[in-house]
N, C-alpha and C. Protein backbone atom coordinates (compact mmCIF):
# COMPACT_ATOMS: atom_id res chain seq x y z
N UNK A 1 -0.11 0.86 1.40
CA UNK A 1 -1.53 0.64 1.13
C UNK A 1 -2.19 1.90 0.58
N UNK A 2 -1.41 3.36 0.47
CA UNK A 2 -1.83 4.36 0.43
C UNK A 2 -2.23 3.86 -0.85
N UNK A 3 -0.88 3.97 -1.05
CA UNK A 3 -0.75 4.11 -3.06
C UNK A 3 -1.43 2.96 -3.64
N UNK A 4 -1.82 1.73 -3.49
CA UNK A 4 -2.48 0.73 -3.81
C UNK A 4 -3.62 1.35 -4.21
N UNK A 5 -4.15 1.83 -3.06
CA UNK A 5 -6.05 2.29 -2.68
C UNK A 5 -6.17 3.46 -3.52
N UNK A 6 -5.19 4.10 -3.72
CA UNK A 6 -5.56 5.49 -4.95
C UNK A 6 -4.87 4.79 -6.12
N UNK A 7 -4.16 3.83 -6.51
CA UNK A 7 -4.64 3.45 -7.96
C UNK A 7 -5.13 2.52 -8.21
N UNK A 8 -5.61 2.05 -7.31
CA UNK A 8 -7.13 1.02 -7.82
C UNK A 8 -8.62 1.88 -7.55
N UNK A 9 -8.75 2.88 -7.41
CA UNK A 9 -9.63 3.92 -7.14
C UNK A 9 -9.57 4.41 -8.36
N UNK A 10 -8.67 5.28 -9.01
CA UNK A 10 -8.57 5.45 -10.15
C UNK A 10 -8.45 4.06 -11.52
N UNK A 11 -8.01 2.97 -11.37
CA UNK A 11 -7.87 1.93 -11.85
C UNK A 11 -9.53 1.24 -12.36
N UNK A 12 -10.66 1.74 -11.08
CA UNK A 12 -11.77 1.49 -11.14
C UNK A 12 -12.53 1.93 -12.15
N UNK A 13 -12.38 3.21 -12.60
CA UNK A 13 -13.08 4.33 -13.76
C UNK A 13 -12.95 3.44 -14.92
N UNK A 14 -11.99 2.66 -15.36
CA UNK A 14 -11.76 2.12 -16.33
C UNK A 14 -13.17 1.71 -17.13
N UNK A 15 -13.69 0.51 -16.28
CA UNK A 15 -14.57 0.02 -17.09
C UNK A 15 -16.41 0.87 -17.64
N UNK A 16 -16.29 2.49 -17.20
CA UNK A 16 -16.72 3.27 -17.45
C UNK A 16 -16.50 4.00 -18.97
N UNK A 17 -14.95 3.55 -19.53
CA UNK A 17 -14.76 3.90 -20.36
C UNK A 17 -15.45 3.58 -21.80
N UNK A 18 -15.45 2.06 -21.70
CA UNK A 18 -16.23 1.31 -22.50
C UNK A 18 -17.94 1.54 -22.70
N UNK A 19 -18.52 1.91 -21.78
CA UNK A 19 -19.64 2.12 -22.10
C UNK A 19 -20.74 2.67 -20.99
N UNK A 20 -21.32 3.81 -20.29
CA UNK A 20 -21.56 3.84 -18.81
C UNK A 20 -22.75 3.46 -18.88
N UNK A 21 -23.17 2.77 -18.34
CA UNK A 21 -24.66 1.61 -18.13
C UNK A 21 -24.27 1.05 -16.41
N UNK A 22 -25.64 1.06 -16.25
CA UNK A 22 -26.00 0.55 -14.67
C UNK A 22 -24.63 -0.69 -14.51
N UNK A 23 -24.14 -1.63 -15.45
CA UNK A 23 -23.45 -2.10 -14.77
C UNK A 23 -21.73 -1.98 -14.37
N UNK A 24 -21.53 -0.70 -15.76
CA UNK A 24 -20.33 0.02 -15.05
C UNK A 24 -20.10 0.61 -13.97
N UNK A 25 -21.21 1.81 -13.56
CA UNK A 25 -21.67 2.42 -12.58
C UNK A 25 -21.09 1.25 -11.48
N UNK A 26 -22.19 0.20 -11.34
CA UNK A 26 -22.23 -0.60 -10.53
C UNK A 26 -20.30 -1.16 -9.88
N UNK A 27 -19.70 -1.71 -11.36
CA UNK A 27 -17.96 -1.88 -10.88
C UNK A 27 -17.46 -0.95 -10.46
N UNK A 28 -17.41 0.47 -10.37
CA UNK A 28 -17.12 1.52 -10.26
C UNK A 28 -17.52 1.86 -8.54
N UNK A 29 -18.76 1.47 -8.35
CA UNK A 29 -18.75 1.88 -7.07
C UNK A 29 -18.41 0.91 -6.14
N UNK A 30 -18.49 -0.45 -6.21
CA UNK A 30 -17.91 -1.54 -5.71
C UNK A 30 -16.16 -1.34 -5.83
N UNK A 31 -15.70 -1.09 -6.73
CA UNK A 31 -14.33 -0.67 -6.50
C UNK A 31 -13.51 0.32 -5.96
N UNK A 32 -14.58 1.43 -6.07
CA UNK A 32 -13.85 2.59 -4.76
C UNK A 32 -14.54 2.17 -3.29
N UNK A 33 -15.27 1.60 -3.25
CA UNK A 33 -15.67 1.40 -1.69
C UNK A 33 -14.83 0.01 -1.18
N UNK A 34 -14.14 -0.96 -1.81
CA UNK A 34 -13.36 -1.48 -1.67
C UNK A 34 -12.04 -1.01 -1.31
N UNK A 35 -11.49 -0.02 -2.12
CA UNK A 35 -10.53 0.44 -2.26
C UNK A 35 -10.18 1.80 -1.70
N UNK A 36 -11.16 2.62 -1.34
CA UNK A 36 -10.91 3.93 -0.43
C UNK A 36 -10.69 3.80 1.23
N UNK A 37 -11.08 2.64 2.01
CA UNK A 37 -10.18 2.68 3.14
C UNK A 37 -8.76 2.14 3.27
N UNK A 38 -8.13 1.52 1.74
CA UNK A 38 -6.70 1.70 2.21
C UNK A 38 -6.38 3.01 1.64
N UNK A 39 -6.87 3.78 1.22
CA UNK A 39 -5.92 5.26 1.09
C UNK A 39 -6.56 6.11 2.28
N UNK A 40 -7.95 5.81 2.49
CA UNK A 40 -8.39 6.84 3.59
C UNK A 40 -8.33 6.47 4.83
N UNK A 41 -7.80 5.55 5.17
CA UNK A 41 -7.06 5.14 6.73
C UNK A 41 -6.36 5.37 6.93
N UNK A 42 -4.79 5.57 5.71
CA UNK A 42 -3.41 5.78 6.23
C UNK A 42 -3.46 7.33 6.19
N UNK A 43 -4.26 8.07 5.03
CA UNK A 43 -4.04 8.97 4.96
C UNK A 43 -4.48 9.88 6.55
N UNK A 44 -5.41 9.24 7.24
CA UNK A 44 -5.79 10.10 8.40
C UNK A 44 -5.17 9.80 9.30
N UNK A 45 -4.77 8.89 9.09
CA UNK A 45 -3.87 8.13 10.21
C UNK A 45 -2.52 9.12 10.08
N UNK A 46 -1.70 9.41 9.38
CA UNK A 46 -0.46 10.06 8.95
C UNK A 46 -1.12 11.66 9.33
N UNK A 47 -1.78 12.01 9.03
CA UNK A 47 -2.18 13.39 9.76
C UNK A 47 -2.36 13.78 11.02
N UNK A 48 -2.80 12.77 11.92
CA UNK A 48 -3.19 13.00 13.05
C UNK A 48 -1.54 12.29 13.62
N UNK A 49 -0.95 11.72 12.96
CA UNK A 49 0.50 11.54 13.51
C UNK A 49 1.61 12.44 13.09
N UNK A 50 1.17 13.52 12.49
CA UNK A 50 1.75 14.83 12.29
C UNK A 50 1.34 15.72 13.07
N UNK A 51 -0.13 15.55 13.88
CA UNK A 51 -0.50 16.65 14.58
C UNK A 51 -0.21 16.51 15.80
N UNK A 52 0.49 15.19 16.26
CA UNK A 52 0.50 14.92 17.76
C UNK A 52 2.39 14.79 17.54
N UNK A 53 2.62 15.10 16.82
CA UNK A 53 4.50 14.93 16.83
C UNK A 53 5.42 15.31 17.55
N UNK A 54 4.63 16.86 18.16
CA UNK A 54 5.57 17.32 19.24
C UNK A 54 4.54 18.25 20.41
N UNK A 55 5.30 18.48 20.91
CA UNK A 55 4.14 19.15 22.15
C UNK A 55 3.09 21.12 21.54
N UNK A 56 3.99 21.33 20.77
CA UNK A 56 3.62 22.61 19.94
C UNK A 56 2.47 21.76 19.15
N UNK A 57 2.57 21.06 18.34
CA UNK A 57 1.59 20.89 17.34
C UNK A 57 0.48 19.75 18.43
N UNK A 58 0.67 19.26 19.42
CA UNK A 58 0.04 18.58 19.86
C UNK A 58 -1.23 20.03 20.67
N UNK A 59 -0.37 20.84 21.18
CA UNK A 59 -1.58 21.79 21.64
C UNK A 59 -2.20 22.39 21.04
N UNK A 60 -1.87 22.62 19.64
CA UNK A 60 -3.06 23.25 19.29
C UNK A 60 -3.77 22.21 18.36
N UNK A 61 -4.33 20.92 18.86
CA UNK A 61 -4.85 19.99 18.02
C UNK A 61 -5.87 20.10 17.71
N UNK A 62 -7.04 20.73 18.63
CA UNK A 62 -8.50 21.61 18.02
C UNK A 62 -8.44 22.00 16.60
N UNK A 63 -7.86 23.40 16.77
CA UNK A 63 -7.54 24.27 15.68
C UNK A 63 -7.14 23.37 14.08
N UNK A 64 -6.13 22.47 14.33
CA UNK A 64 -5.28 22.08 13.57
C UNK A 64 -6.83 20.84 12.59
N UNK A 65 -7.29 20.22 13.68
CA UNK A 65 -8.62 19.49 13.12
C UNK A 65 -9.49 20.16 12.73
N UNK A 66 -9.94 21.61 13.33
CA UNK A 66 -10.70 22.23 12.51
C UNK A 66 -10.75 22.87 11.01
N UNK A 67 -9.00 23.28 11.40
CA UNK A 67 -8.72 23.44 9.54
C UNK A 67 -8.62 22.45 8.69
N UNK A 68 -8.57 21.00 9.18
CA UNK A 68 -8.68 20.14 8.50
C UNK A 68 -9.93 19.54 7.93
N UNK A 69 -10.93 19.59 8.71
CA UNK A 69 -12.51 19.84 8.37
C UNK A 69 -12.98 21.04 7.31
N UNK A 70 -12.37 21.99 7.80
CA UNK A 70 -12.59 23.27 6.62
C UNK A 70 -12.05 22.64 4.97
N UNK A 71 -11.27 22.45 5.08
CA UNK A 71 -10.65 22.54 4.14
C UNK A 71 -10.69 20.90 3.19
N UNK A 72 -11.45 20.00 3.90
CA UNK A 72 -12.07 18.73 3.58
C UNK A 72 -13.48 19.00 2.92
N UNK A 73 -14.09 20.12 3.59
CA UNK A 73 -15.40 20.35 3.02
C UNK A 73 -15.49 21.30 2.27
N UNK A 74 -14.30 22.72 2.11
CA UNK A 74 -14.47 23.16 0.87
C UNK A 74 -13.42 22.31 -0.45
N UNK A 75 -12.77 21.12 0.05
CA UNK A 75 -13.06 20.37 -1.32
C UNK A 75 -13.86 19.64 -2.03
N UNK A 76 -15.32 19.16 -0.84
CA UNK A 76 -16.34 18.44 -1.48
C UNK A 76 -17.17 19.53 -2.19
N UNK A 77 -16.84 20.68 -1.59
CA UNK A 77 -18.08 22.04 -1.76
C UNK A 77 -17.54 22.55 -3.54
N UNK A 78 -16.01 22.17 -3.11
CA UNK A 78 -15.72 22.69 -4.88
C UNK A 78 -15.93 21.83 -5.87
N UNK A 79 -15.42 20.18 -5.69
CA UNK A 79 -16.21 18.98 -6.26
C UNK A 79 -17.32 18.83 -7.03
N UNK A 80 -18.32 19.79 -5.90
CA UNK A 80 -19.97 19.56 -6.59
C UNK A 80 -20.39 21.24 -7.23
N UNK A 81 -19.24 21.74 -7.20
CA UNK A 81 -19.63 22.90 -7.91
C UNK A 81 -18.82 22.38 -9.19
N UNK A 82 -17.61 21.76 -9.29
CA UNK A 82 -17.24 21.68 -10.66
C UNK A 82 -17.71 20.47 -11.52
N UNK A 83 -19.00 19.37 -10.69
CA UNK A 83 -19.71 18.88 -11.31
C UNK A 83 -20.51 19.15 -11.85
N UNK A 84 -21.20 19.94 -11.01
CA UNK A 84 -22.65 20.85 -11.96
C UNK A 84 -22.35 21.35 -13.16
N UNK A 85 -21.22 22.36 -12.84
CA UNK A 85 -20.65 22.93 -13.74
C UNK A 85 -20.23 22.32 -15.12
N UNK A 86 -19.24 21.37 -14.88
CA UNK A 86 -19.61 20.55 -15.84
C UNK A 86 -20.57 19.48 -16.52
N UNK A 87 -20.81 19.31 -16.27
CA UNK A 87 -22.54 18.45 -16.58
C UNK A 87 -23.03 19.62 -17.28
N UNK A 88 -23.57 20.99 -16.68
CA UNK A 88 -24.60 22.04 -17.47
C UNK A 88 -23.22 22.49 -18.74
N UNK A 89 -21.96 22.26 -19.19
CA UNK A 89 -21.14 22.70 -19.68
C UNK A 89 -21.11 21.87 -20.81
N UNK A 90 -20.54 20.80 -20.55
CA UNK A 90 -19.98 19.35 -21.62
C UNK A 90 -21.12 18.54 -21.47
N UNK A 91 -21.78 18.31 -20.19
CA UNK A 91 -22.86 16.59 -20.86
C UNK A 91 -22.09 15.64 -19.91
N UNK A 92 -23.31 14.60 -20.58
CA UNK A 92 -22.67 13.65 -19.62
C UNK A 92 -22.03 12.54 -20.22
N UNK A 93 -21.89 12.90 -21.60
CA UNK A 93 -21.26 12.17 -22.42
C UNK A 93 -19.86 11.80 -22.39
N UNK A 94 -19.08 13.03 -21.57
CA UNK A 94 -17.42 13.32 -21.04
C UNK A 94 -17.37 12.83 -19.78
N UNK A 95 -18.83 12.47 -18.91
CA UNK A 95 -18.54 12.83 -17.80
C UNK A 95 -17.05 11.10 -17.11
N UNK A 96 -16.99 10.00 -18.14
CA UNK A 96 -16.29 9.64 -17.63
C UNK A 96 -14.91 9.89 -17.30
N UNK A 97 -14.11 11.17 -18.22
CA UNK A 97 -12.83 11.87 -18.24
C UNK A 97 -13.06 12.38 -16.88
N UNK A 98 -13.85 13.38 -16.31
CA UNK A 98 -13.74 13.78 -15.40
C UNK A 98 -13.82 13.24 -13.82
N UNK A 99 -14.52 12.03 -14.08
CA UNK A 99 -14.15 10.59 -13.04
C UNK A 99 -13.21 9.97 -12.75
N UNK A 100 -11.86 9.91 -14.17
CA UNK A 100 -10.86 9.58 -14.10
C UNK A 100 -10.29 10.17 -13.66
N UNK A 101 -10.13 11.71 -13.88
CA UNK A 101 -9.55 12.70 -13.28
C UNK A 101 -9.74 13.00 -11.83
N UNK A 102 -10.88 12.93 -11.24
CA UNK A 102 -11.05 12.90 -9.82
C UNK A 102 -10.57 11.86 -9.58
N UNK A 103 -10.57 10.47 -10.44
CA UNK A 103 -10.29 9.03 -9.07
C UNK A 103 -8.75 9.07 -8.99
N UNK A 104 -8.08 9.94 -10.14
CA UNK A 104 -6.90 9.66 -9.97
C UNK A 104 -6.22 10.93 -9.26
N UNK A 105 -6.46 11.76 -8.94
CA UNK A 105 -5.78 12.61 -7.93
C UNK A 105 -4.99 12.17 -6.46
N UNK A 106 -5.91 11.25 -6.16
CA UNK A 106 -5.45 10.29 -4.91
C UNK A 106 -4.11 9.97 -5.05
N UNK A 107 -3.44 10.16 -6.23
CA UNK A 107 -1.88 9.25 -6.63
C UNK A 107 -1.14 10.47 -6.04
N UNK A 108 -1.94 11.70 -6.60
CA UNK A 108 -0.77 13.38 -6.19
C UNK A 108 -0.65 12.79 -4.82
N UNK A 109 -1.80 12.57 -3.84
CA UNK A 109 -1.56 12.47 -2.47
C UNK A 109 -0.18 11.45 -1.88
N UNK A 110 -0.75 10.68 -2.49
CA UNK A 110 0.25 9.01 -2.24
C UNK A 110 1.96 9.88 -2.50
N UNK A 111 2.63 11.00 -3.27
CA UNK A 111 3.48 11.33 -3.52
C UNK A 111 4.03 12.61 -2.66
N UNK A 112 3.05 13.63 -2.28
CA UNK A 112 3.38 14.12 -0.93
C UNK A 112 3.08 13.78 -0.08
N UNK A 113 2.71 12.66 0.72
CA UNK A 113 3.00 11.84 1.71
C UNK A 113 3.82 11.47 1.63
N UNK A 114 4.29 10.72 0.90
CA UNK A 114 5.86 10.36 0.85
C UNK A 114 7.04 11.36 1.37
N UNK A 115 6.97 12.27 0.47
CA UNK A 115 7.32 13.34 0.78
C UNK A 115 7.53 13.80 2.34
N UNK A 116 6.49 14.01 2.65
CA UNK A 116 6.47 14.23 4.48
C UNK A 116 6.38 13.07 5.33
N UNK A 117 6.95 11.39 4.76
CA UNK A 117 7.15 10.84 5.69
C UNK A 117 8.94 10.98 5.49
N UNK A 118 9.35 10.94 4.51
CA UNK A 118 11.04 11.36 3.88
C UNK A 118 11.61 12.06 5.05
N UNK A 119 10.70 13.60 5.06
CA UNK A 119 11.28 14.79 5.77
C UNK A 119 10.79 13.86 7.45
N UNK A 120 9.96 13.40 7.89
CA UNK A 120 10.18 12.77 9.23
C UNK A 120 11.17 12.03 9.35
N UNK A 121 11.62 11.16 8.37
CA UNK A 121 12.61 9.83 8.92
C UNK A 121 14.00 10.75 9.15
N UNK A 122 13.93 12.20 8.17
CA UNK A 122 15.65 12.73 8.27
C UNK A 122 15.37 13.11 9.44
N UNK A 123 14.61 13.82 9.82
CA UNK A 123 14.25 14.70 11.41
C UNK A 123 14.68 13.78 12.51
N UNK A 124 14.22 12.46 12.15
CA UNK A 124 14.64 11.09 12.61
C UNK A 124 16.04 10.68 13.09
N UNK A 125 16.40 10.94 12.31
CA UNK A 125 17.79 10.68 12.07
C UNK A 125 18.87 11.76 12.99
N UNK A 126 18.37 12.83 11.97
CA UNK A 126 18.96 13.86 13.06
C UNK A 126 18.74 13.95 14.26
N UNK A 127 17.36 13.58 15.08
CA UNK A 127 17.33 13.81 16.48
C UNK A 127 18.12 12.44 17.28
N UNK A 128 18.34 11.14 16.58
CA UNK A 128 18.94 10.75 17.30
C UNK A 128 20.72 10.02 17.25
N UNK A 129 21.23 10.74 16.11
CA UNK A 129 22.48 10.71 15.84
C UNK A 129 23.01 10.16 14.71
């Protein structure tokens, strides 16, 4: 469901391409709010089942959520700095490239997750024969 929800998130920008008017806008936000709790459920879900995996990473689960908050909010904090930025740069004439480009990053995720569920199932494997 990860990977579904980040390319129909990105899949959404589409009809932005054609022309941006209140009623692209409009498909656009109806389609990521449709579509961002299947990537943003598993994805938190798979983190917090990385942070409770063993008794080491389970104790320091504070810490481990706090850097996860940090580092959640200096990506919204960089987000709206590289919006401004662009907007006072290019216009808003580009601004649908750079929508695509944000909606589709979600796919990088969907691929290292994978990744670190891979390296669990061998850990898997190995711990029980």
């Amino acid at each position: 469901s990860l990977m579904i929800g980040s390319i129909m998130m990105a899949v959404a920008v589409i009809p932005m391409f054609l022309h941006i008017q209140y009623k692209t806008l409009f498909i656009y936000g109806i389609g990521t709010s449709l579509f961002a709790p299947l990537y943003f459920i598993p994805l938190t879900s798979i983190i917090f089942d990385k942070i409770g995996e063993n008794e080491d990473t389970a104790a320091l689960r504070g810490e481990f959520i706090v850097l996860r908050e940090i580092g959640l909010n200096m990506g919204r904090l960089m987000s709206i700095l590289v919006f401004i930025i662009f907007l006072k740069v290019i216009g808003t004439e580009q601004l649908r490239y750079l929508l695509l480009l944000a909606g589709s990053m979600q796919i990088l995720t969907g691929y290292f997750v994978k990744s670190v569920k891979n390296e669990h199932k061998d850990k898997v494997k190995l711990e029980t024969g």
